[in-house]
C-alpha atoms as a PDB file:
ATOM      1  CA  UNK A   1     -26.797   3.956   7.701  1.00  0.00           C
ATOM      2  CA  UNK A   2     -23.848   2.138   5.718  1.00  0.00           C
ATOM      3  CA  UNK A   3     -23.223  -1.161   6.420  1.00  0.00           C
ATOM      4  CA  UNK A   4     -19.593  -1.793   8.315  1.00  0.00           C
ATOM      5  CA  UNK A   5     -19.079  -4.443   5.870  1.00  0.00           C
ATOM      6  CA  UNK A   6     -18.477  -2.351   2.654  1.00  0.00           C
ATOM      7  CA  UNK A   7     -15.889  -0.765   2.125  1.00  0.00           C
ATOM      8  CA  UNK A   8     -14.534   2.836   3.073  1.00  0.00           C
ATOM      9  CA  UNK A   9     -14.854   4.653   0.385  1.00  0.00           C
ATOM     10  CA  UNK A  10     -14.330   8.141   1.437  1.00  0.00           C
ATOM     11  CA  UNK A  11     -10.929   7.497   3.103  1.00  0.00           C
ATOM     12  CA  UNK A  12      -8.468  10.054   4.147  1.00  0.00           C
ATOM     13  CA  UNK A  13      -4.978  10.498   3.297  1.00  0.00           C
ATOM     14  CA  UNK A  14      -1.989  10.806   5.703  1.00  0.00           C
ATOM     15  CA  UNK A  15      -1.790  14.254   5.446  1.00  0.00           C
ATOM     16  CA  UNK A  16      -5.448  14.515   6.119  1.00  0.00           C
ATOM     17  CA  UNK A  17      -6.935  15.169   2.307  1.00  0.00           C
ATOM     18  CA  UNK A  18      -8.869  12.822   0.253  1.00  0.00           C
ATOM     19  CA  UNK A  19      -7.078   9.699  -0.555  1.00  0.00           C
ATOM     20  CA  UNK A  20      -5.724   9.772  -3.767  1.00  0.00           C
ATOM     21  CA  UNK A  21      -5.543   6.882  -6.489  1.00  0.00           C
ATOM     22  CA  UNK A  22      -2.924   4.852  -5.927  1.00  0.00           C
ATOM     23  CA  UNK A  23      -2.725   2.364  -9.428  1.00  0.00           C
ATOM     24  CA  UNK A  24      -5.644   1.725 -11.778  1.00  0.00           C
ATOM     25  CA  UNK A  25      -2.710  -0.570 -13.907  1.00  0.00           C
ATOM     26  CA  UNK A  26      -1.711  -2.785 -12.270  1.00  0.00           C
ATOM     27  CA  UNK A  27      -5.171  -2.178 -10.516  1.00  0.00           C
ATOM     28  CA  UNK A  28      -4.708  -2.123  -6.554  1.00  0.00           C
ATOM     29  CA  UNK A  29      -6.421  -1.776  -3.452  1.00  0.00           C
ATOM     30  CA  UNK A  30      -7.592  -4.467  -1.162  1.00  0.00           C
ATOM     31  CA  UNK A  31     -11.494  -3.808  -2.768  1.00  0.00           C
ATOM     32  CA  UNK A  32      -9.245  -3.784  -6.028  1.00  0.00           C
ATOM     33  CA  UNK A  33     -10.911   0.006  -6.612  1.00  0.00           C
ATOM     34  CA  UNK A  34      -7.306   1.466  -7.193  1.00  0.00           C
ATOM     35  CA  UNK A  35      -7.359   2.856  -3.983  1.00  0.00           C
ATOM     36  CA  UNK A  36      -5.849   2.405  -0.460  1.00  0.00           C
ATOM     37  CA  UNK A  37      -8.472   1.936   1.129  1.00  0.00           C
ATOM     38  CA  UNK A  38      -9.778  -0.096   3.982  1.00  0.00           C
ATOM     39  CA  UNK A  39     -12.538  -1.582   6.432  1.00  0.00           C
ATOM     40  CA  UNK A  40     -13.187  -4.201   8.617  1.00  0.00           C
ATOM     41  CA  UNK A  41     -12.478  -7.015   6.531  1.00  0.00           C
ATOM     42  CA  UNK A  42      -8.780  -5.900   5.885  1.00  0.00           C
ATOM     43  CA  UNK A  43      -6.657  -7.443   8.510  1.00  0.00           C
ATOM     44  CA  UNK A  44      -4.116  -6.911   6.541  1.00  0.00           C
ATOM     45  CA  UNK A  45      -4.464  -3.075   6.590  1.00  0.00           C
ATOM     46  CA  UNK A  46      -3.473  -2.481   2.405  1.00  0.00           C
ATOM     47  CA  UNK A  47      -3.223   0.711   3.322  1.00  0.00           C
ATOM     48  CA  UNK A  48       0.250   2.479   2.241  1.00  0.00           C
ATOM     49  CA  UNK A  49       0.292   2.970  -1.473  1.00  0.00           C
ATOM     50  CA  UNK A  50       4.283   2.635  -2.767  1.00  0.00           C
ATOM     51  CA  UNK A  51       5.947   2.355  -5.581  1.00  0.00           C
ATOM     52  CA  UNK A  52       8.092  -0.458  -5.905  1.00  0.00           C
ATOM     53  CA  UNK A  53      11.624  -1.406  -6.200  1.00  0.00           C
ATOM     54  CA  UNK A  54      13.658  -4.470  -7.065  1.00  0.00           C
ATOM     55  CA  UNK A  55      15.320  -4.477  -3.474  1.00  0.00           C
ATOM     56  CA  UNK A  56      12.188  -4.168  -1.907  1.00  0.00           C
ATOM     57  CA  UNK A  57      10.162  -7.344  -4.473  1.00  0.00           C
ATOM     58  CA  UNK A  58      13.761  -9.325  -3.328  1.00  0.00           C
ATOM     59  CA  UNK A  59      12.974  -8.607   0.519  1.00  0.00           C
ATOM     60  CA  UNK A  60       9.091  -9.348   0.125  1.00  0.00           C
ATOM     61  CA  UNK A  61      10.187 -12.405  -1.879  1.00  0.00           C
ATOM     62  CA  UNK A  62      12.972 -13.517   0.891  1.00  0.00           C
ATOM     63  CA  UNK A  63      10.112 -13.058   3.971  1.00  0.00           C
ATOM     64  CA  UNK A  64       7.871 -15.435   2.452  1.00  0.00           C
ATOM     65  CA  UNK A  65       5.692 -13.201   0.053  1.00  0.00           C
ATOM     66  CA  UNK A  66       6.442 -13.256  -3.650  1.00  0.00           C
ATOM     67  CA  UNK A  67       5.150 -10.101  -5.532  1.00  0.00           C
ATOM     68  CA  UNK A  68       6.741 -10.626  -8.702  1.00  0.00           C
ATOM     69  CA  UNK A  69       5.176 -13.945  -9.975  1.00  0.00           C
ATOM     70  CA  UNK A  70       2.193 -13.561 -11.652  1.00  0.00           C
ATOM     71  CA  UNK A  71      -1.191 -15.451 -10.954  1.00  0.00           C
ATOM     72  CA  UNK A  72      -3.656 -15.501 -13.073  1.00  0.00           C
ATOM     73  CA  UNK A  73      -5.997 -17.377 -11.266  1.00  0.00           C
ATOM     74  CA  UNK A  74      -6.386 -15.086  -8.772  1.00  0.00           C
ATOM     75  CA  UNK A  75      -6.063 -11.977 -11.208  1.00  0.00           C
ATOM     76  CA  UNK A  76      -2.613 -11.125  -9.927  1.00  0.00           C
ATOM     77  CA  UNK A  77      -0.690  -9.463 -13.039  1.00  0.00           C
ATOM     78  CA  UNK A  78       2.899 -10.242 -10.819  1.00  0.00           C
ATOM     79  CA  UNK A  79       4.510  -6.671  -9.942  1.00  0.00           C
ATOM     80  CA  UNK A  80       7.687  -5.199 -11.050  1.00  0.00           C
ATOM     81  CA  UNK A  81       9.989  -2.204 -10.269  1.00  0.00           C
ATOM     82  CA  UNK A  82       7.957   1.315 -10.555  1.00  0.00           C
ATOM     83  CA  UNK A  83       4.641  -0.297 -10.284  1.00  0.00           C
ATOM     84  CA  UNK A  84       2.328   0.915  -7.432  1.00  0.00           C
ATOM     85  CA  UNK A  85       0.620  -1.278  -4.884  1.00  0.00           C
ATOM     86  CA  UNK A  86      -1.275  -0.652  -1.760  1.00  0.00           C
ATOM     87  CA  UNK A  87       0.948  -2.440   0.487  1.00  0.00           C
ATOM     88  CA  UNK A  88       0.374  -3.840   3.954  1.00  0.00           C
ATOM     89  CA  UNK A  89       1.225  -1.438   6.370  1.00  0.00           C
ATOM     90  CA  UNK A  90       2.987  -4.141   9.063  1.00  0.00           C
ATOM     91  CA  UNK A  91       5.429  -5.147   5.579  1.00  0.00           C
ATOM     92  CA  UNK A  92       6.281  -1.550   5.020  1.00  0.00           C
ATOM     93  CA  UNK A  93       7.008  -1.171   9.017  1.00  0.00           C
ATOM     94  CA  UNK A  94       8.875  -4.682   8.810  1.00  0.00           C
ATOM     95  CA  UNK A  95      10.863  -3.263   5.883  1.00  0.00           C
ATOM     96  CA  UNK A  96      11.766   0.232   6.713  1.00  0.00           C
ATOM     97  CA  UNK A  97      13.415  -1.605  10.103  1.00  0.00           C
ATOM     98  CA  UNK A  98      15.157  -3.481   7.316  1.00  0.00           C
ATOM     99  CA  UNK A  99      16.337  -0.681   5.610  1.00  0.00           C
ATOM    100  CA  UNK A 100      14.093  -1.997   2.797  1.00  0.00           C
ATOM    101  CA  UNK A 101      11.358   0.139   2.855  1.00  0.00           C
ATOM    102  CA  UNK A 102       9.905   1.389  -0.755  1.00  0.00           C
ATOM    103  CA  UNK A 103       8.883   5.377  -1.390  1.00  0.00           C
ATOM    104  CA  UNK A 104       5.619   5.634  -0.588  1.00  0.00           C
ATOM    105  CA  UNK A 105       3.274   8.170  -2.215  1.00  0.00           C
ATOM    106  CA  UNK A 106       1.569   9.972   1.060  1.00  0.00           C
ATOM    107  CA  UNK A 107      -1.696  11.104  -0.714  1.00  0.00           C
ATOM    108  CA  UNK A 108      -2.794   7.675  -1.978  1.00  0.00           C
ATOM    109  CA  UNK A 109      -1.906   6.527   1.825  1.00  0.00           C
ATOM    110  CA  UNK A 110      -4.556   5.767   3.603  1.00  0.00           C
ATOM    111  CA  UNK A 111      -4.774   7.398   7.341  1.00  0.00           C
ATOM    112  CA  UNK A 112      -4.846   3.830   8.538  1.00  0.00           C
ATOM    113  CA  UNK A 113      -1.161   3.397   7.766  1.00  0.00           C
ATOM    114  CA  UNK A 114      -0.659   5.481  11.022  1.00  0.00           C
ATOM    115  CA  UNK A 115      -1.390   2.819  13.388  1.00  0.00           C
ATOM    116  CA  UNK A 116       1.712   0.452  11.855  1.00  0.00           C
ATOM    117  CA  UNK A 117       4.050   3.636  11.008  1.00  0.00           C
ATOM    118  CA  UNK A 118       5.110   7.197  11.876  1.00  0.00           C
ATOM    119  CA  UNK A 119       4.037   9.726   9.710  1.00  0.00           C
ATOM    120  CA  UNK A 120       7.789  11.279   9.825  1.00  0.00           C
ATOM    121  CA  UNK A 121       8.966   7.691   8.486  1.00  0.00           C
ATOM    122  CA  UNK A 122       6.738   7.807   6.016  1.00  0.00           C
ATOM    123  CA  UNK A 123       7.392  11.726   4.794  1.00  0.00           C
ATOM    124  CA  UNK A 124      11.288  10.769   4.638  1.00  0.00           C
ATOM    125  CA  UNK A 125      10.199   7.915   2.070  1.00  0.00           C
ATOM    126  CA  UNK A 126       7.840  10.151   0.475  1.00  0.00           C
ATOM    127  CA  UNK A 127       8.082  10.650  -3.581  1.00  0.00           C
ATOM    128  CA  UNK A 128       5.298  13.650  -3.454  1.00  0.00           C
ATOM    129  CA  UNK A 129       6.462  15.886  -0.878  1.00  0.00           C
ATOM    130  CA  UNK A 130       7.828  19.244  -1.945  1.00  0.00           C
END
């Protein structure tokens, strides 16, 4: 039986496949495994992989939560534009209403993302969607 404490690491996508690396460079994830995924211990829910954009590190910045600035001491590299991140779903919610919202790559997303955001909100921000 696995323990509820470790870490999912058979997640699910949001289109219902396996999840899907999201960054091994910067390396991502709240387990830091370069994945999405979540459990328990994730009250943040890190769960919607994006790829991110200058308006959207200014808006993160501006609502109290700096990406760009590096630190070291907690092995934070500091993000820039183009980099991909699991990001919390509630931010991405907060800054789609915003009209900030960064693309998100929908088979690194974790299923959990659904209980923050629509799946159609997420498709029309989508950079992997034919």
């Amino acid at each position: 039986m696995r323990d509820m404490a470790e870490p999912q690491r058979t997640g699910r996508n949001v289109l219902g496949g396996p999840l899907a690396l999201c960054s091994a460079k910067p390396v991502t994830g709240f387990f830091r495994d370069g994945c999405c995924n979540t459990g328990p211990q994730d009250v943040g829910s890190h769960t919607v992989c994006v790829v991110m954009t200058a308006a959207f590190l200014a808006f993160s910045a501006k609502a109290g939560n700096d990406l760009s600035t590096p630190m070291p001491e907690y092995g934070f590299p500091g993000l820039k534009p183009g980099d991909r991140w699991c990001l919390c779903a509630p931010r991405w919610q907060e800054a789609f209403n915003a009209g900030q919202a960064p693309r998100v790559v929908l088979q690194a997303t974790h299923e959990g993302a659904l209980e923050y955001a629509k799946l159609s909100d997420l498709k029309r921000h989508a950079v992997d969607l034919s």
